[in-house]
N, C-alpha and C. Protein backbone atom coordinates (compact mmCIF):
# COMPACT_ATOMS: atom_id res chain seq x y z
N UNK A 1 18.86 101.05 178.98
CA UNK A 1 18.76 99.63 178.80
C UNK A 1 19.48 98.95 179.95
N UNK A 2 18.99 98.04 181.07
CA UNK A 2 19.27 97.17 181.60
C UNK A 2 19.38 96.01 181.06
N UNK A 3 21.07 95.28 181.31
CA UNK A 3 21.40 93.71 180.45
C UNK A 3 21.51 93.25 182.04
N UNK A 4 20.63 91.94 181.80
CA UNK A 4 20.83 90.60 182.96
C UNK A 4 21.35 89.94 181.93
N UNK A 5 22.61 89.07 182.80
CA UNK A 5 23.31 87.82 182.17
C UNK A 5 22.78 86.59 183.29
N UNK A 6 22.55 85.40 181.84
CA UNK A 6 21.73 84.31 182.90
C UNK A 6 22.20 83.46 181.94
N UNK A 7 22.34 82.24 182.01
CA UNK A 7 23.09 81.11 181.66
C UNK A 7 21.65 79.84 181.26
N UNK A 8 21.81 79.50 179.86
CA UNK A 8 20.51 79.03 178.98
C UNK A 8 21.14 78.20 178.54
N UNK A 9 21.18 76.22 178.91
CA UNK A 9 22.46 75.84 178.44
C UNK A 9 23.36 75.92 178.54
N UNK A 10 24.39 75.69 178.02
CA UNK A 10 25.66 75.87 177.58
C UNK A 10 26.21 77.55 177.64
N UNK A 11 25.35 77.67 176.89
CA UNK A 11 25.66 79.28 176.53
C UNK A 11 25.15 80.30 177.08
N UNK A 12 26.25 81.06 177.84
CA UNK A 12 25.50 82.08 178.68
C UNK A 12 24.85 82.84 177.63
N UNK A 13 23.90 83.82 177.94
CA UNK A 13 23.48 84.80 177.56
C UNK A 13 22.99 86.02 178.38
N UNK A 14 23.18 87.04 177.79
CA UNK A 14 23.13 88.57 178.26
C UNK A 14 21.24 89.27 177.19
N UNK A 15 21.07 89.34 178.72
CA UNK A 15 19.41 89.76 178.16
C UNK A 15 19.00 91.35 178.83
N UNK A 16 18.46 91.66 177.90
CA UNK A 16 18.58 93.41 177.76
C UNK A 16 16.86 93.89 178.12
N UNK A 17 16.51 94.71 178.72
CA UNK A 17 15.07 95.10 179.18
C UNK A 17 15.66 96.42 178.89
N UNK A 18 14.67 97.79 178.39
CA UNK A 18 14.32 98.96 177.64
C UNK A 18 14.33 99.45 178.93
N UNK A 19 15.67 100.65 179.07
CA UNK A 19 15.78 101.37 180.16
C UNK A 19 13.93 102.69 179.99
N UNK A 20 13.07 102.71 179.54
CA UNK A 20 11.92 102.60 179.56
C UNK A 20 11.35 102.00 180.93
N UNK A 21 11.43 100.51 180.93
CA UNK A 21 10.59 99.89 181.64
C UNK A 21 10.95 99.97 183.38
N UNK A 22 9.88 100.07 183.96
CA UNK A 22 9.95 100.05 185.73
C UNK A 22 10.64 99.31 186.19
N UNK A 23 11.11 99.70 186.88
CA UNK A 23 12.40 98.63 187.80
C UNK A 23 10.99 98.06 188.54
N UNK A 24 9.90 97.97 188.92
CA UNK A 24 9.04 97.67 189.76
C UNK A 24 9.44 95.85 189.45
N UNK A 25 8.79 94.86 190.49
CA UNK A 25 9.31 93.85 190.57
C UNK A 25 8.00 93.30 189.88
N UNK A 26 6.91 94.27 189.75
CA UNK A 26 5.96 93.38 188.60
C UNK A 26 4.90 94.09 187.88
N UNK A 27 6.09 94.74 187.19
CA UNK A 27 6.01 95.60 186.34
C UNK A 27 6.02 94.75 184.83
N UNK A 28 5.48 94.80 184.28
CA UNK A 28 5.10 94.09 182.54
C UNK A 28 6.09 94.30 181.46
N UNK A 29 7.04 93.71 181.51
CA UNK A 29 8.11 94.18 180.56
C UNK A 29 8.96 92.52 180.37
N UNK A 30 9.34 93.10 178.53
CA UNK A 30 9.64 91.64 178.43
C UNK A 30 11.54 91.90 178.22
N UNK A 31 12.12 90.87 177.95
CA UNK A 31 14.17 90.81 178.06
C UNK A 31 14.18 90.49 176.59
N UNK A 32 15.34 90.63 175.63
CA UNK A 32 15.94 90.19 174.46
C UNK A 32 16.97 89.95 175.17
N UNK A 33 17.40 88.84 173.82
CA UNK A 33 18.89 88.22 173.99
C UNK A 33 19.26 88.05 172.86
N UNK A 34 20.31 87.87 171.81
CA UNK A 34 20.62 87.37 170.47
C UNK A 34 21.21 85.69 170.82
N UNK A 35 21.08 85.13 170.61
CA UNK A 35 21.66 83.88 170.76
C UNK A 35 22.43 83.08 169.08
N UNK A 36 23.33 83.11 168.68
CA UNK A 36 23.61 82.80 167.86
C UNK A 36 23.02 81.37 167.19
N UNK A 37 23.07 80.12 168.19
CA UNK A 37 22.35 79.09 167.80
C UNK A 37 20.76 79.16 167.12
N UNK A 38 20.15 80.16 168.26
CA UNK A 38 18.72 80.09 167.53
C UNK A 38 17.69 81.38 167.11
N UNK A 39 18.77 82.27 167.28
CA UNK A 39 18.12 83.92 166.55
C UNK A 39 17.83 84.78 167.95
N UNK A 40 16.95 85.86 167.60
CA UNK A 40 15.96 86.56 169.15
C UNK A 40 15.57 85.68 170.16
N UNK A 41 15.84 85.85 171.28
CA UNK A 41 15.19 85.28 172.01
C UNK A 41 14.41 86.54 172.98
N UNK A 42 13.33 86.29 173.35
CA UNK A 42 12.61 86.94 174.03
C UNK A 42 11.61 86.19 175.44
N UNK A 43 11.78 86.93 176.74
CA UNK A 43 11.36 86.44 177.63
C UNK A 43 10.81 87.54 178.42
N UNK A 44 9.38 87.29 179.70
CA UNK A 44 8.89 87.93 180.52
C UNK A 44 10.15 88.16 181.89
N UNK A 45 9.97 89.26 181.84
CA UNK A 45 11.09 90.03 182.98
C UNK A 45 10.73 89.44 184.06
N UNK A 46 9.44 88.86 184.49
CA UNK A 46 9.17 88.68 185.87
C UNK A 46 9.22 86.80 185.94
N UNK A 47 9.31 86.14 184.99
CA UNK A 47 9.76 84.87 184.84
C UNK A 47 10.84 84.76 183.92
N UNK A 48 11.65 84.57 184.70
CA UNK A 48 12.87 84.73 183.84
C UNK A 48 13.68 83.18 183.53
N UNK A 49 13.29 81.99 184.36
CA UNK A 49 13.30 80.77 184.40
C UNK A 49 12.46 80.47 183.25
N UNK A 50 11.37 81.07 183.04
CA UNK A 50 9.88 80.40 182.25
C UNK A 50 10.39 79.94 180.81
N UNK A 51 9.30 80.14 180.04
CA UNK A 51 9.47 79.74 178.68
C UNK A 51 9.61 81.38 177.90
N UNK A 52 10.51 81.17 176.52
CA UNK A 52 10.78 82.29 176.09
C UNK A 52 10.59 81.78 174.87
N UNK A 53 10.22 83.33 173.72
CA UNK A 53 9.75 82.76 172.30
C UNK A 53 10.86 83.12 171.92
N UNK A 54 11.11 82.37 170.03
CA UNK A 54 12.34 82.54 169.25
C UNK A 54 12.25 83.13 168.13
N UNK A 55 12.64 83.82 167.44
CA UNK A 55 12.45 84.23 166.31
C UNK A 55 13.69 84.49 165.39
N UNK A 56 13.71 84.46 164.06
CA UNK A 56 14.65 84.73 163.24
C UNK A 56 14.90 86.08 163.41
N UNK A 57 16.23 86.04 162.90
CA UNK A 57 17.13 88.00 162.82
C UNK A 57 16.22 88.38 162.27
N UNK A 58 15.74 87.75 160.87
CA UNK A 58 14.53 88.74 159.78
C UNK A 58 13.35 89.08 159.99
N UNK A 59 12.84 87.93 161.12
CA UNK A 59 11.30 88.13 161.78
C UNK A 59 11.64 89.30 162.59
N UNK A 60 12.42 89.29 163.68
CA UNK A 60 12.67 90.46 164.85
C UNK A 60 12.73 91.97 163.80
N UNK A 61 14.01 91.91 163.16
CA UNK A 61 14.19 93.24 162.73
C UNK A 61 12.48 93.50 161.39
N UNK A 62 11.74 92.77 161.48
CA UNK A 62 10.79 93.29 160.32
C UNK A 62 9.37 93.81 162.09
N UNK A 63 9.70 92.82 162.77
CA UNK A 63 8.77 93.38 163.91
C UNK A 63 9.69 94.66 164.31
N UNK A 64 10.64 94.75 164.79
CA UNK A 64 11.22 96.20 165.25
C UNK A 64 10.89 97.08 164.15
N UNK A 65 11.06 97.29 162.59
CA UNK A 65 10.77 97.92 161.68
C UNK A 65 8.88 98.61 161.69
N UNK A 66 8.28 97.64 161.98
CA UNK A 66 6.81 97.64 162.08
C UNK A 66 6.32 98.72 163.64
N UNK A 67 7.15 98.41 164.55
CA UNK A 67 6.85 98.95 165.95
C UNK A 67 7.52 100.52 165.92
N UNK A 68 8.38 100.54 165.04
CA UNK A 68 9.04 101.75 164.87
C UNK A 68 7.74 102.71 164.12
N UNK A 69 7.50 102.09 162.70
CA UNK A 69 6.64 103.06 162.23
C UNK A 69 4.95 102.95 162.18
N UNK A 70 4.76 102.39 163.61
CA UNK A 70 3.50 102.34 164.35
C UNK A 70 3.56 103.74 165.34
N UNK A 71 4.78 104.27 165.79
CA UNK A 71 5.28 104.75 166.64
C UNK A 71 5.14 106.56 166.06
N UNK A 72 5.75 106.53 164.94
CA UNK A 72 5.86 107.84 164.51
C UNK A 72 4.24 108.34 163.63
């Protein structure tokens, strides 16, 4: 796991990409962050300025739950 720290507001945040994904510079891989104010945050690795989606702790961990046992 690679964490970039980048500053969103007020509040820095530390965003994590799946030591998985290509260091390539445009390579398809997206960043998490937890942000306490507004849950998951999730953004494209290669726009990292852009727009990022939000989701609740319960939405993320029921999608991580789902991707897990898609997996096995």
């Amino acid at each position: 796991m690679t964490l970039k720290p980048s500053a969103r507001g007020a509040a820095a945040l530390t965003w994590a990409k799946s030591s998985y994904s290509a260091n390539e510079p445009d390579s398809a891989c997206v960043e998490v962050a937890t942000c306490t104010c507004e849950g998951i945050l999730v953004r494209d690795s290669k726009d990292p300025e852009g727009p990022h989606l939000c989701f609740t702790p319960d939405s993320w961990n029921a999608f991580v739950a789902f991707a897990v046992a898609a997996t096995v």
